[in-house]
C-alpha atoms as a PDB file:
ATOM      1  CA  UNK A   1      20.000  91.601-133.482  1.00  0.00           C
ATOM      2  CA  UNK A   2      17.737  94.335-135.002  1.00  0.00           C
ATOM      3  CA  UNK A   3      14.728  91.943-133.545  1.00  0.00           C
ATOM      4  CA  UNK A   4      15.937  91.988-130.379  1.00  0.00           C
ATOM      5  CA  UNK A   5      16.529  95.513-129.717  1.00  0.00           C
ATOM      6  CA  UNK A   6      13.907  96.467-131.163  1.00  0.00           C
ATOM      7  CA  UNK A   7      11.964  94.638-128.872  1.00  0.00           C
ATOM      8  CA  UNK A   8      13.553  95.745-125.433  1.00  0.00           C
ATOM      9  CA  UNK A   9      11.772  98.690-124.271  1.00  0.00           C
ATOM     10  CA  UNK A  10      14.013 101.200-123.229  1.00  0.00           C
ATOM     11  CA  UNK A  11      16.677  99.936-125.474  1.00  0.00           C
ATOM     12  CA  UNK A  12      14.169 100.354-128.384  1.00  0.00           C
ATOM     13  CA  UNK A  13      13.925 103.824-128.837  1.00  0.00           C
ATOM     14  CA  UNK A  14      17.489 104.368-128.367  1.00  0.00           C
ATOM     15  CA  UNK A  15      18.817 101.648-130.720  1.00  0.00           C
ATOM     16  CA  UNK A  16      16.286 102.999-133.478  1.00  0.00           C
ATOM     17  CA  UNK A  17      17.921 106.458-133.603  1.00  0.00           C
ATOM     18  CA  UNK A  18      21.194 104.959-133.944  1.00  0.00           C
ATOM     19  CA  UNK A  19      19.777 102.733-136.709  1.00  0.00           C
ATOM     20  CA  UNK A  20      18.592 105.344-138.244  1.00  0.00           C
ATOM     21  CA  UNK A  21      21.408 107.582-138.185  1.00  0.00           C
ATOM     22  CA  UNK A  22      23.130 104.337-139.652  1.00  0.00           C
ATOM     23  CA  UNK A  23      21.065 104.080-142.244  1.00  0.00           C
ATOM     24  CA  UNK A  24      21.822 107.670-143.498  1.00  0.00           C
ATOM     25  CA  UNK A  25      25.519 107.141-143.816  1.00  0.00           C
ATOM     26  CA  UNK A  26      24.622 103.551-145.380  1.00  0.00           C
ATOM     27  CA  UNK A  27      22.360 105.131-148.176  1.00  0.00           C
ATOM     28  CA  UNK A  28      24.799 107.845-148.418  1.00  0.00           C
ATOM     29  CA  UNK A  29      26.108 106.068-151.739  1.00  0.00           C
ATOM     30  CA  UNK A  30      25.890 109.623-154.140  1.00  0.00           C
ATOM     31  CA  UNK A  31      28.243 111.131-151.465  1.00  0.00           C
ATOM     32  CA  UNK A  32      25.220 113.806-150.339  1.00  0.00           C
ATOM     33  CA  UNK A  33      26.229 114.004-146.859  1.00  0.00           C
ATOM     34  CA  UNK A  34      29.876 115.378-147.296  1.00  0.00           C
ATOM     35  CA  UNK A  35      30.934 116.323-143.691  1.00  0.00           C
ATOM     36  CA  UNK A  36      29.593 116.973-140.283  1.00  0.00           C
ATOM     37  CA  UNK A  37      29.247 120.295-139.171  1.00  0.00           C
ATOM     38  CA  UNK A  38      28.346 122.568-135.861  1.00  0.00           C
ATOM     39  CA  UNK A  39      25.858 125.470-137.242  1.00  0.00           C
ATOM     40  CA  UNK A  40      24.221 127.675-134.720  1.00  0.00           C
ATOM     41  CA  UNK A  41      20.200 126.766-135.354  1.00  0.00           C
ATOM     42  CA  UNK A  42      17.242 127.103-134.302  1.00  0.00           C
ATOM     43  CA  UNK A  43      19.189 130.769-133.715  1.00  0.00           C
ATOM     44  CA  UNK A  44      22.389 132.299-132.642  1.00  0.00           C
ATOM     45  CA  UNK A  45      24.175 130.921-129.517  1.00  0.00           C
ATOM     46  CA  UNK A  46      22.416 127.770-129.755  1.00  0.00           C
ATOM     47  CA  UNK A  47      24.423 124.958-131.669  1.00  0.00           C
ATOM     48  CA  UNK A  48      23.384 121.824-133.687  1.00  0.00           C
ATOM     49  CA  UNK A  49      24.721 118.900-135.499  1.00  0.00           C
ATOM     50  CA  UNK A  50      24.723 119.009-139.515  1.00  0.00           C
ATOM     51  CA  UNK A  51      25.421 117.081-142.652  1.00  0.00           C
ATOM     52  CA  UNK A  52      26.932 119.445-145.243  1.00  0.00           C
ATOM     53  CA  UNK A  53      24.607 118.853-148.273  1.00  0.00           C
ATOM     54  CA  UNK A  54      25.805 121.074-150.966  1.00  0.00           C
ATOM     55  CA  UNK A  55      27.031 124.266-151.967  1.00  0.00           C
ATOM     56  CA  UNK A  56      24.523 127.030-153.170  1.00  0.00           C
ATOM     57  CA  UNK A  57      24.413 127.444-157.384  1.00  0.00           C
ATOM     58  CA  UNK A  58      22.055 129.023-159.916  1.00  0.00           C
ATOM     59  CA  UNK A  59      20.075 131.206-158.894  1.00  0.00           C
ATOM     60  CA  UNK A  60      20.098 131.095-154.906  1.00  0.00           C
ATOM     61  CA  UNK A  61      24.147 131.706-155.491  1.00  0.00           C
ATOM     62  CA  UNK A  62      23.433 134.900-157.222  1.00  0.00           C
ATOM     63  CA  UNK A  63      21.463 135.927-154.892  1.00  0.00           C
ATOM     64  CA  UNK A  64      23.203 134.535-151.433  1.00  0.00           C
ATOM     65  CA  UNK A  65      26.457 135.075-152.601  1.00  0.00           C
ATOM     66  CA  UNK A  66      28.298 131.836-153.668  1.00  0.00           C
ATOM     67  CA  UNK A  67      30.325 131.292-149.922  1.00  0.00           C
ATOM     68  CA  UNK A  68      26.754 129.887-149.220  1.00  0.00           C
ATOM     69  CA  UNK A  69      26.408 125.550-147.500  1.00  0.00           C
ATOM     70  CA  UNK A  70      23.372 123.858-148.045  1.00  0.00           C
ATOM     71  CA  UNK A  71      23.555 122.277-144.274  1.00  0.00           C
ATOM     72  CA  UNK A  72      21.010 119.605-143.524  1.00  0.00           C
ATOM     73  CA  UNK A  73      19.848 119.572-139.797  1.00  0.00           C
ATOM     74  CA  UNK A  74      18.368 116.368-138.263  1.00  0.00           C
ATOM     75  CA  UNK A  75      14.957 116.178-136.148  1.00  0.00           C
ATOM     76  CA  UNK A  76      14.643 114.038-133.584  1.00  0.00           C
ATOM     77  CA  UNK A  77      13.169 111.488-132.948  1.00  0.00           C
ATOM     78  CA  UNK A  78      13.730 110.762-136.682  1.00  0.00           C
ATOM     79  CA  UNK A  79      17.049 111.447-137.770  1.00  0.00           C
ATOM     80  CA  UNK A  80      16.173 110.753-141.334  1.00  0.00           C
ATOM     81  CA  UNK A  81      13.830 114.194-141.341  1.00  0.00           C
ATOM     82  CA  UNK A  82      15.120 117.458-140.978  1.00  0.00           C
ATOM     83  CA  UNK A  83      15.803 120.923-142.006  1.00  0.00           C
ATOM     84  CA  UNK A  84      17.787 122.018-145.067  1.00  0.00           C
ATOM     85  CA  UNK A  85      19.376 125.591-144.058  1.00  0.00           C
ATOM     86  CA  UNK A  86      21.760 128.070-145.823  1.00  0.00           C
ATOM     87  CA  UNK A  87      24.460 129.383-143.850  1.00  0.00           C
ATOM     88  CA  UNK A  88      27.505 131.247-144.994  1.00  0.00           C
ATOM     89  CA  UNK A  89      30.891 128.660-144.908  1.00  0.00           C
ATOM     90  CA  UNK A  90      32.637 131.443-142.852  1.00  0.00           C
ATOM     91  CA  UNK A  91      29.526 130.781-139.546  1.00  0.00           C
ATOM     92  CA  UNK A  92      30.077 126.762-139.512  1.00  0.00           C
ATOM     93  CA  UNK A  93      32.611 124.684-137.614  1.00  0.00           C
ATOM     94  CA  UNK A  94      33.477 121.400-138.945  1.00  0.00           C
ATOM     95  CA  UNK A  95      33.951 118.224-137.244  1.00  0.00           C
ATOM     96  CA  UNK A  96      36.202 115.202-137.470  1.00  0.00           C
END
């Protein structure tokens, strides 16, 4: 099946995001990607889909304060890339 989508052109590119986004969850075998998550980004009043990644320590927890979510933010076309952001717990909403 991968063949054939991927040769379909409009079902191509949408087909590849999905695989990619499966792919994610399938190499998600350390448990990295904990939860999903609404954090505002690229700034405030404008929403996005993210993967909590981890909770601050060390040094960035001194600093930050320790109520700190490493939240990673996929790019499109390539869900695999994105942005790793620190937001407080307390300015997330998570998702089933």
């Amino acid at each position: 099946t991968d063949r054939i989508f991927s040769k379909v052109p409009v079902v191509k590119s949408i087909y590849s995001v999905f695989r990619q986004i499966r792919d994610i969850f399938q190499n998600n075998s350390q448990g990295q990607l904990k939860e999903v998550v609404l954090v505002q980004y690229p700034k405030e009043g404008s929403w996005a889909i993210g993967f909590i990644a981890n909770r601050v320590k060390g040094e960035m927890a001194q600093k930050l304060g320790d109520n700190y979510l490493g939240i990673f933010v996929p790019t499109t076309p390539t869900p695999t890339g994105g942005f790793l952001i620190y937001v407080p717990e307390t300015e997330i909403i998570r998702l089933e």
